[in-house]
PDB file of N, CA and C in Angstrom:
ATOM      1  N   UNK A   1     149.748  64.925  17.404  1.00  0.00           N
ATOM      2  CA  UNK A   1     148.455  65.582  17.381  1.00  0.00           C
ATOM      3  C   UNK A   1     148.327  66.438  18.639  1.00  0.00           C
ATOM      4  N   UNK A   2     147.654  67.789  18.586  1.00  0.00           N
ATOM      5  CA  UNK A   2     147.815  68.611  19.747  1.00  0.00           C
ATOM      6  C   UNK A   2     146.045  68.923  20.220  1.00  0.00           C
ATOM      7  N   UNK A   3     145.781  69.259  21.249  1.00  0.00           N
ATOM      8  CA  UNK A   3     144.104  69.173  21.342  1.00  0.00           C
ATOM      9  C   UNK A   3     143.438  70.324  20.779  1.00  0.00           C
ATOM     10  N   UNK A   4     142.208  69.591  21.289  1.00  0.00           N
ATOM     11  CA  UNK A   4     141.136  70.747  20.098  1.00  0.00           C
ATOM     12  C   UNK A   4     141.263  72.020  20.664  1.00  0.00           C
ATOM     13  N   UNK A   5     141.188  72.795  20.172  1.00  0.00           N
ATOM     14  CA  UNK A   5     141.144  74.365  20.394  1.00  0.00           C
ATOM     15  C   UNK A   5     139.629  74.755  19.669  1.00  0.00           C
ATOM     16  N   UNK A   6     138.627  75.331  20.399  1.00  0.00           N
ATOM     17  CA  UNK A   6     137.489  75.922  20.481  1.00  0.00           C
ATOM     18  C   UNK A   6     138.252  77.968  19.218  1.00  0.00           C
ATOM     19  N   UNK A   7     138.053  77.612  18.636  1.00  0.00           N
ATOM     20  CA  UNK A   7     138.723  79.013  17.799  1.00  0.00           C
ATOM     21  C   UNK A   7     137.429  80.011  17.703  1.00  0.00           C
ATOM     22  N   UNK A   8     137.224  80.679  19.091  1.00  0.00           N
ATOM     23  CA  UNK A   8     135.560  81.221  19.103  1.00  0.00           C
ATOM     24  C   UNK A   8     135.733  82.700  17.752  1.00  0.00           C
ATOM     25  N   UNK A   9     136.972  83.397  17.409  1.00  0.00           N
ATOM     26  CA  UNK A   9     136.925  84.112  16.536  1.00  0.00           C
ATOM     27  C   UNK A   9     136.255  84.236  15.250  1.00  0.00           C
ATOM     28  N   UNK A  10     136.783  82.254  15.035  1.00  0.00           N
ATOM     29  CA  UNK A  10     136.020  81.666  13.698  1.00  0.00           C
ATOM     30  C   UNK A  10     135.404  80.737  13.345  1.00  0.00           C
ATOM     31  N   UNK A  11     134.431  80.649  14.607  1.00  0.00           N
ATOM     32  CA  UNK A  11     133.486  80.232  14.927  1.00  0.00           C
ATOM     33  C   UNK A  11     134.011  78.421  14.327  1.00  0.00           C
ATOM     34  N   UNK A  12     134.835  78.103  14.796  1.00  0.00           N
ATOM     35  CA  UNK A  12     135.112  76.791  14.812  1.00  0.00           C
ATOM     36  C   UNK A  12     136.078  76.085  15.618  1.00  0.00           C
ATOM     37  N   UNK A  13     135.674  74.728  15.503  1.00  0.00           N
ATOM     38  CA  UNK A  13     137.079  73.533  16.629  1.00  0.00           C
ATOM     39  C   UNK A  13     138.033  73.505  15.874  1.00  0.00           C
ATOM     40  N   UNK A  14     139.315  73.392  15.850  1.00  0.00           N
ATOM     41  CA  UNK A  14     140.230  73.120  15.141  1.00  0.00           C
ATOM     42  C   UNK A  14     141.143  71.784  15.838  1.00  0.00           C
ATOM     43  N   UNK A  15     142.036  71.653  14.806  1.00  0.00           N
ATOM     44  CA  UNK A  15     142.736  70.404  15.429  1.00  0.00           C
ATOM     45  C   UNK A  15     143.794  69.975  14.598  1.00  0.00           C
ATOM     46  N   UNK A  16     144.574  70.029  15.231  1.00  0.00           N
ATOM     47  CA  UNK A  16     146.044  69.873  14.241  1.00  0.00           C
ATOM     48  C   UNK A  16     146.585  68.458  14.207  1.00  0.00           C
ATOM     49  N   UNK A  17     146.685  67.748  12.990  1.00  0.00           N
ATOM     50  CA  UNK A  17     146.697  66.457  12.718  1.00  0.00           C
ATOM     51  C   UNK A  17     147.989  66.575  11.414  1.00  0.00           C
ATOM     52  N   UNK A  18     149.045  65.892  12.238  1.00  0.00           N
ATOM     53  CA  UNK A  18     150.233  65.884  11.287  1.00  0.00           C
ATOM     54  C   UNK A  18     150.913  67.057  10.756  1.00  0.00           C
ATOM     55  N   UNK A  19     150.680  68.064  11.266  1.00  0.00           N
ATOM     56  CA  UNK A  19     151.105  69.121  11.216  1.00  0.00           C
ATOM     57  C   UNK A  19     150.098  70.322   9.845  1.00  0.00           C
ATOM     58  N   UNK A  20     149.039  69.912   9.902  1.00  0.00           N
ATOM     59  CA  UNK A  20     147.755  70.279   9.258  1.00  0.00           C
ATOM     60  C   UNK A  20     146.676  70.731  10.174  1.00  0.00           C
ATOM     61  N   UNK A  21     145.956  71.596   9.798  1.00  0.00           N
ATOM     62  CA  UNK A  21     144.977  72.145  10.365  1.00  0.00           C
ATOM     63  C   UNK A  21     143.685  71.330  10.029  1.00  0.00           C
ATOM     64  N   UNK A  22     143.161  70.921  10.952  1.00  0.00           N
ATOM     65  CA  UNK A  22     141.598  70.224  10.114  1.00  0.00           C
ATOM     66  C   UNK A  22     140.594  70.832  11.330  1.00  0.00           C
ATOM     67  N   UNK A  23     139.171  71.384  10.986  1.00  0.00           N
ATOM     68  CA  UNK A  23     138.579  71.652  11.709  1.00  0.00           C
ATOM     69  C   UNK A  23     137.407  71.785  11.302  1.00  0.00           C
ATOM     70  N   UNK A  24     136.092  71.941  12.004  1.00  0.00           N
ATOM     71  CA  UNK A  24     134.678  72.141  12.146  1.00  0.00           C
ATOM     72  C   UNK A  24     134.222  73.543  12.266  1.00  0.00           C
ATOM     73  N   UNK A  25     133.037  73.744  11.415  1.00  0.00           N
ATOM     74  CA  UNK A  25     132.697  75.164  11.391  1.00  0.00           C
ATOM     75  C   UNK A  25     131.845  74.908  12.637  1.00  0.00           C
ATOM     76  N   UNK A  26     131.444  75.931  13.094  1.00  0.00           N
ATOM     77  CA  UNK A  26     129.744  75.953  14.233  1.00  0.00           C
ATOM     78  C   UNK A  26     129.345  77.602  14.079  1.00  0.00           C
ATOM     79  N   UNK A  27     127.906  77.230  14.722  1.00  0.00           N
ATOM     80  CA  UNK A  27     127.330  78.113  15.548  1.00  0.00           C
ATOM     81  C   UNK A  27     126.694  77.878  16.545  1.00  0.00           C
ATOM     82  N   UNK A  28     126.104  78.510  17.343  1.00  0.00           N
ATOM     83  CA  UNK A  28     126.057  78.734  18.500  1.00  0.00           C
ATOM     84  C   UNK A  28     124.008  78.843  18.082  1.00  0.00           C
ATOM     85  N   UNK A  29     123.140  77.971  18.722  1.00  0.00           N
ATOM     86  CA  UNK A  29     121.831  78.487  18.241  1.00  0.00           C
ATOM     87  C   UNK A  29     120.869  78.241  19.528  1.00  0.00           C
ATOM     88  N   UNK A  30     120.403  79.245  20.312  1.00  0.00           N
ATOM     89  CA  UNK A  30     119.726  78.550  21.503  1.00  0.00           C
ATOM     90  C   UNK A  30     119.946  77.492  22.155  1.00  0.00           C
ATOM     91  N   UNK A  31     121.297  77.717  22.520  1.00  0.00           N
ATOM     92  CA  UNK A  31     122.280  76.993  23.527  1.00  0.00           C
ATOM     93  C   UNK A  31     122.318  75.153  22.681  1.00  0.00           C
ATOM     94  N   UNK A  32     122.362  75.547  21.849  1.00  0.00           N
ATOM     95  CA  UNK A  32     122.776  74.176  21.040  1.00  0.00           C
ATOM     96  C   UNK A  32     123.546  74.387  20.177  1.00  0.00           C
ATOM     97  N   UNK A  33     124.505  73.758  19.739  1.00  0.00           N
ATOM     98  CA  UNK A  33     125.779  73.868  19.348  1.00  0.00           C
ATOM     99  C   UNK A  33     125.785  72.895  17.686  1.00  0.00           C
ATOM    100  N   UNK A  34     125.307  74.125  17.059  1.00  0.00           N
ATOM    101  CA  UNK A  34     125.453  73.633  15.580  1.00  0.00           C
ATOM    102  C   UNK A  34     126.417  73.336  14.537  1.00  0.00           C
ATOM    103  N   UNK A  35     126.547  72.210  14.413  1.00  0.00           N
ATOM    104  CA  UNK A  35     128.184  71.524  13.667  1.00  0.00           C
ATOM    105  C   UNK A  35     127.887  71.800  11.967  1.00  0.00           C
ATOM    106  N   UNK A  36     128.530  72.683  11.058  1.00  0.00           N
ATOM    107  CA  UNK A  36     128.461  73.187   9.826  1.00  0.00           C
ATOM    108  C   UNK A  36     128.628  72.490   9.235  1.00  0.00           C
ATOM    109  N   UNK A  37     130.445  72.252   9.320  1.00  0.00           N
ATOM    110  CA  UNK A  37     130.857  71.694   7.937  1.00  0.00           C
ATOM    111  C   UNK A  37     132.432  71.454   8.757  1.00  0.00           C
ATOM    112  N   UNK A  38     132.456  70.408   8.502  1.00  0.00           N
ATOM    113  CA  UNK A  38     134.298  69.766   8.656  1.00  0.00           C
ATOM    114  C   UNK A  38     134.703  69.694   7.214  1.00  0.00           C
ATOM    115  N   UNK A  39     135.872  70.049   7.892  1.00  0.00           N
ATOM    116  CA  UNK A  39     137.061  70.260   6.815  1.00  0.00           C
ATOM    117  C   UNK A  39     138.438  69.725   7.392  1.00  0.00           C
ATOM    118  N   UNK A  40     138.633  68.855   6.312  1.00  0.00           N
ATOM    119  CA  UNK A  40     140.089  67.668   6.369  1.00  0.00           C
ATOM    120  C   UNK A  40     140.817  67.969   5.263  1.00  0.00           C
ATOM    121  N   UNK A  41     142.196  68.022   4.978  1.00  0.00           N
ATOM    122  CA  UNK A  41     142.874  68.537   3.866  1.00  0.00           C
ATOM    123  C   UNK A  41     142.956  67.096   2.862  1.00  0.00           C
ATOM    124  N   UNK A  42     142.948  67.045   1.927  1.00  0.00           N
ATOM    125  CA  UNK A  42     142.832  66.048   0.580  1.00  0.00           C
ATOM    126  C   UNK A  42     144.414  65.361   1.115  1.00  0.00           C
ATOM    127  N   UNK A  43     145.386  65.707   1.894  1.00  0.00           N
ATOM    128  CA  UNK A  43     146.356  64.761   1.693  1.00  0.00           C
ATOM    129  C   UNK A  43     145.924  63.919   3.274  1.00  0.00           C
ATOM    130  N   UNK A  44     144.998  64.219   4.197  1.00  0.00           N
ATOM    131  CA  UNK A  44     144.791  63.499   5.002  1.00  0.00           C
ATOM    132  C   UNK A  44     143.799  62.416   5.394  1.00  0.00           C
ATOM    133  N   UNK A  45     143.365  62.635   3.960  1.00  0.00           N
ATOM    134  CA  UNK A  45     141.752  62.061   4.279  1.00  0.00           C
ATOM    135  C   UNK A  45     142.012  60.270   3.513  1.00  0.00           C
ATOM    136  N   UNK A  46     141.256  59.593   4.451  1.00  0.00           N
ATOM    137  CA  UNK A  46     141.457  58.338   4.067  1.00  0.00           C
ATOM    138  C   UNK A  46     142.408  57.355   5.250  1.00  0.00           C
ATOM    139  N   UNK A  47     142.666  58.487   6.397  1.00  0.00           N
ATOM    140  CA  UNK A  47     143.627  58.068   7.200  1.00  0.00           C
ATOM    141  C   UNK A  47     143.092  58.283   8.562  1.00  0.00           C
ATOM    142  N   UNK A  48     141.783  58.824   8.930  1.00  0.00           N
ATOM    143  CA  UNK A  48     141.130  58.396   9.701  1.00  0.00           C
ATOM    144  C   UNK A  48     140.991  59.584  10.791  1.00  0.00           C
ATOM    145  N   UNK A  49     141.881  60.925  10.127  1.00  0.00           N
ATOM    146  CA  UNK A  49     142.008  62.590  10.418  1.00  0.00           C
ATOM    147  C   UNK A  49     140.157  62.642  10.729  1.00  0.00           C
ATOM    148  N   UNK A  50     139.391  62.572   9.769  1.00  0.00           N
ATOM    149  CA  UNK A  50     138.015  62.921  10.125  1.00  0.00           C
ATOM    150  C   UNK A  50     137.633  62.063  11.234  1.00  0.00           C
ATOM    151  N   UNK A  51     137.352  61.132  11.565  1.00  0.00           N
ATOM    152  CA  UNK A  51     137.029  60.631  12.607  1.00  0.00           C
ATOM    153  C   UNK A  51     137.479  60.996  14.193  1.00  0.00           C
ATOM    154  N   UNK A  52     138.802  61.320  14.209  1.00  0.00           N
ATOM    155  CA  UNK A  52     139.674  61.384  15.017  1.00  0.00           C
ATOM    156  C   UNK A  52     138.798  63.091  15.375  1.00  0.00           C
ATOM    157  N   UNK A  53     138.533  64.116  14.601  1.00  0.00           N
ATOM    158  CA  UNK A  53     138.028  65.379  14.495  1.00  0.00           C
ATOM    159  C   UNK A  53     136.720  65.204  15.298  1.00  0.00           C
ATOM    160  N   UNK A  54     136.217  64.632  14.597  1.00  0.00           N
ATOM    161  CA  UNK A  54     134.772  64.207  15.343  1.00  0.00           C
ATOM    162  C   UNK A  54     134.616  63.785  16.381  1.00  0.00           C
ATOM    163  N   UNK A  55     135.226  63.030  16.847  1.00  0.00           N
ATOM    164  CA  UNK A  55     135.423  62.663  18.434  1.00  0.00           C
ATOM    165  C   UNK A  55     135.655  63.155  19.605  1.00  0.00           C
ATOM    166  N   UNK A  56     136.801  64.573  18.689  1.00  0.00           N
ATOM    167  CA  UNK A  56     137.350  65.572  19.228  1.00  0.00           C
ATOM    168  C   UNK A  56     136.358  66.792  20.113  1.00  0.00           C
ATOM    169  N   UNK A  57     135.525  66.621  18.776  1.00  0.00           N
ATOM    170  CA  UNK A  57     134.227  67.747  19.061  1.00  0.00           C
ATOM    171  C   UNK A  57     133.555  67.463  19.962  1.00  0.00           C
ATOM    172  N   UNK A  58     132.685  65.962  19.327  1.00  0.00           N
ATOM    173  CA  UNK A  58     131.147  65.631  20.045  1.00  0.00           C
ATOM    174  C   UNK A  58     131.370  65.305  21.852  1.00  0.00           C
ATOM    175  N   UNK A  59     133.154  65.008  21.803  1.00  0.00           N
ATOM    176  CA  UNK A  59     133.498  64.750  22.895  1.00  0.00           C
ATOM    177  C   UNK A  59     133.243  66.058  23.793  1.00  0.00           C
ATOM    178  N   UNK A  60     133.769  67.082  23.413  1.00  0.00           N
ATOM    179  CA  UNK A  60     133.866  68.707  24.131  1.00  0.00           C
ATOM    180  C   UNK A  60     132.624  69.073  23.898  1.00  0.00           C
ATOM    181  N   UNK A  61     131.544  68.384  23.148  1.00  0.00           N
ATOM    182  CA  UNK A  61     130.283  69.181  23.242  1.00  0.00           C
ATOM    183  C   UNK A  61     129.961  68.224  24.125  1.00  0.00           C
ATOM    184  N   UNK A  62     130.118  67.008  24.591  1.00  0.00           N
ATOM    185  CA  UNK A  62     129.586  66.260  25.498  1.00  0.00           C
ATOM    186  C   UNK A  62     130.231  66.873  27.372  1.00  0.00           C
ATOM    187  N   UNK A  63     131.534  66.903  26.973  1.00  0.00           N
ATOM    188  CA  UNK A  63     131.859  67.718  28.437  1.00  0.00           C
ATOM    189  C   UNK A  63     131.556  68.779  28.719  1.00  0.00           C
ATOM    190  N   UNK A  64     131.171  69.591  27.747  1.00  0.00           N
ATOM    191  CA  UNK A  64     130.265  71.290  28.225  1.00  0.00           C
ATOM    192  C   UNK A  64     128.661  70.767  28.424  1.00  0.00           C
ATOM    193  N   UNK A  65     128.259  69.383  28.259  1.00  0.00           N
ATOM    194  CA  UNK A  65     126.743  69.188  28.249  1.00  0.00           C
ATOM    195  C   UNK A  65     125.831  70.577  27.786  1.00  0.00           C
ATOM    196  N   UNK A  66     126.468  70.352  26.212  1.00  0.00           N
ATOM    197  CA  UNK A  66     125.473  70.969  24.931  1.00  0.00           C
ATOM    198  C   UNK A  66     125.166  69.856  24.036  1.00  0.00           C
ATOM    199  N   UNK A  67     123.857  70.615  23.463  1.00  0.00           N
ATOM    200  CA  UNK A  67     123.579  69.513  22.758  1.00  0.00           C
ATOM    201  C   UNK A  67     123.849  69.981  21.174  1.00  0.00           C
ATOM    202  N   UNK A  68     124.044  69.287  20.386  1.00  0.00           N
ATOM    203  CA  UNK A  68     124.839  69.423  19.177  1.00  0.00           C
ATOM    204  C   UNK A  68     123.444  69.198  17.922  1.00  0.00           C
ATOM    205  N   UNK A  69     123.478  70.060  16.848  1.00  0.00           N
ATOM    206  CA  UNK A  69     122.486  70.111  15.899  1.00  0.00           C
ATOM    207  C   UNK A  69     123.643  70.079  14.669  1.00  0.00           C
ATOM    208  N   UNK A  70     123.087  68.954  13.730  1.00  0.00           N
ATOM    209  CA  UNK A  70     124.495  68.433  12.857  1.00  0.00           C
ATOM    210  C   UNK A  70     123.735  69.016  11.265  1.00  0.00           C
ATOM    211  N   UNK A  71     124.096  69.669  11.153  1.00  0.00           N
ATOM    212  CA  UNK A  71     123.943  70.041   9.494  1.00  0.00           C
ATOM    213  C   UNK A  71     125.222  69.636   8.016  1.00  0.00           C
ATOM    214  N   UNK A  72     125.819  69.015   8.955  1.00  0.00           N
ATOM    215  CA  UNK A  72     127.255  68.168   8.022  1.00  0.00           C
ATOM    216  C   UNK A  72     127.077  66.769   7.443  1.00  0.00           C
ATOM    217  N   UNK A  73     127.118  66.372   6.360  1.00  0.00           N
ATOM    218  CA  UNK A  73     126.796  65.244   6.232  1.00  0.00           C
ATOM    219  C   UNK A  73     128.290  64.062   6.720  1.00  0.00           C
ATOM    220  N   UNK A  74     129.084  64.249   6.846  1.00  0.00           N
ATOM    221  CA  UNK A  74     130.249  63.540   7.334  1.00  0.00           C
ATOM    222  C   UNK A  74     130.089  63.850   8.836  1.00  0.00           C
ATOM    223  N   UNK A  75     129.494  64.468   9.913  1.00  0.00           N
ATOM    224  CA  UNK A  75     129.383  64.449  11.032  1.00  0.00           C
ATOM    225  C   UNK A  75     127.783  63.444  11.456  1.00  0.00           C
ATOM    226  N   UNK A  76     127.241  63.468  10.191  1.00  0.00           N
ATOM    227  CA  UNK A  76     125.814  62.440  10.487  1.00  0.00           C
ATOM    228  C   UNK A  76     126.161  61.165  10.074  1.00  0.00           C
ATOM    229  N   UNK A  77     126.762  61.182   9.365  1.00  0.00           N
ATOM    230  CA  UNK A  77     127.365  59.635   9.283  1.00  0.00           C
ATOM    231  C   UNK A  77     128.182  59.213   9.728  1.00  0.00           C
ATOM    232  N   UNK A  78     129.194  59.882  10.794  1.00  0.00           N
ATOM    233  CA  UNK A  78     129.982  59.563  11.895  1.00  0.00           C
ATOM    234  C   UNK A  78     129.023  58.914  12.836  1.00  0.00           C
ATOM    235  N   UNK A  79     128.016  59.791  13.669  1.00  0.00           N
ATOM    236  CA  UNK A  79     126.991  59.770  14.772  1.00  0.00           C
ATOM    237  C   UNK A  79     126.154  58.301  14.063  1.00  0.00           C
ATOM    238  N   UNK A  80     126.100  58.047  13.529  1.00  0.00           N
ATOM    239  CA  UNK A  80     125.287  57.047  12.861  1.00  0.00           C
ATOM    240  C   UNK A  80     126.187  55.622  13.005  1.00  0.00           C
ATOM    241  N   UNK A  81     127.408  56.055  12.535  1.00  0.00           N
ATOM    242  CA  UNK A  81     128.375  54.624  12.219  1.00  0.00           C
ATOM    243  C   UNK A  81     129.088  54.352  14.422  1.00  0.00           C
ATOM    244  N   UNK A  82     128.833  55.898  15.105  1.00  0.00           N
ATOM    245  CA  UNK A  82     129.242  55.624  16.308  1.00  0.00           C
ATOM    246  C   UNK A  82     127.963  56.030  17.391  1.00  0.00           C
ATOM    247  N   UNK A  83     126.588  55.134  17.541  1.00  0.00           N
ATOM    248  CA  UNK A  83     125.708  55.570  18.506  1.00  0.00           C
ATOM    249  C   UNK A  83     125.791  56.298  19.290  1.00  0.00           C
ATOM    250  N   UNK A  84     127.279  56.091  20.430  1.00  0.00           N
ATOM    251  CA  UNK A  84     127.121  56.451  21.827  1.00  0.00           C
ATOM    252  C   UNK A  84     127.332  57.910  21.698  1.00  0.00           C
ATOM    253  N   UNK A  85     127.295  58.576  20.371  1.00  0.00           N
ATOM    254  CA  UNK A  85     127.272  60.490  20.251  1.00  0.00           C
ATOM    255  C   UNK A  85     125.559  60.671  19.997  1.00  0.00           C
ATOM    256  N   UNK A  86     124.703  59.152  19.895  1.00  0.00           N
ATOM    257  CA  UNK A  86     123.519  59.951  19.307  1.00  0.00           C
ATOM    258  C   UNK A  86     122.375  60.752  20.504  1.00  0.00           C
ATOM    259  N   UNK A  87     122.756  60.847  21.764  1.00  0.00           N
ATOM    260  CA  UNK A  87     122.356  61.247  22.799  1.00  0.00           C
ATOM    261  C   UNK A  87     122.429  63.144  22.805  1.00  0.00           C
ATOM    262  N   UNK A  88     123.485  63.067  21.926  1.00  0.00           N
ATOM    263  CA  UNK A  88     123.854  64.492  22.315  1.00  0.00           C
ATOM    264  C   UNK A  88     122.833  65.662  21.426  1.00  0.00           C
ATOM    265  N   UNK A  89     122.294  64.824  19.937  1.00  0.00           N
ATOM    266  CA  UNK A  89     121.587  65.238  19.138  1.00  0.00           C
ATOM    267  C   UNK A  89     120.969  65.843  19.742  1.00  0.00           C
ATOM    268  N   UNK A  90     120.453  67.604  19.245  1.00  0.00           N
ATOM    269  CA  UNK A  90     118.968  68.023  19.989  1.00  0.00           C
ATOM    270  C   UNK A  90     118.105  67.200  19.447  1.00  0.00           C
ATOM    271  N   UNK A  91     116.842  67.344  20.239  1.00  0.00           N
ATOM    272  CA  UNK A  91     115.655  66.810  19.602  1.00  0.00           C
ATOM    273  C   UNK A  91     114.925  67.671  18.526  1.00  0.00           C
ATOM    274  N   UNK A  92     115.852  68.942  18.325  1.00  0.00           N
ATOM    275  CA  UNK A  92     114.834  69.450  17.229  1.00  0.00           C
ATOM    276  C   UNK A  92     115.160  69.366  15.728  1.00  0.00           C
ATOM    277  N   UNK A  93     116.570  67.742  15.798  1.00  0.00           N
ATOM    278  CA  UNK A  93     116.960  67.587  14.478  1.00  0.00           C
ATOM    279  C   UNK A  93     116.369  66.695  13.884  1.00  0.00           C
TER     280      UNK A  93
END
């Protein structure tokens, strides 16, 4: 596995897992950092690629101290199943 790469072209994190691309859409919204939509390829999923993604992120949105607005439903039920990301939530979610 190689680290996240911020891909500001297309407006997403990426992250290469087994020699697969898996990554998170964003935008950028009054300095809060809006998580779209993750995307894991169908031969990786079930193996723990999404989680590993997510960690990846909320982690680098936690070391830039942004706060993250989650419109993904697999990134809200990450933050849910792992508390110590629920800090990072803006308050205007």
């Amino acid at each position: 596995m190689t680290d996240l790469v911020d891909n500001t072209s297309e407006h997403r994190f990426e992250l290469m897992q087994n020699g697969q691309k898996t990554f998170v859409d964003y935008a950028n919204k009054d300095g809060v950092l809006v998580l779209l939509h993750t995307e894991v390829p169908a031969s990786l999923r079930g193996q723990g690629a999404g989680s590993r993604l997510a960690r990846a992120v909320l982690d680098a949105a936690r070391s830039r101290k942004v706060k993250v607005s989650i419109k993904c439903d697999f990134l809200q039920n990450f933050i849910e199943k792992h508390p110590e990301y629920k800090s990072l939530v803006s308050s205007q979610d």
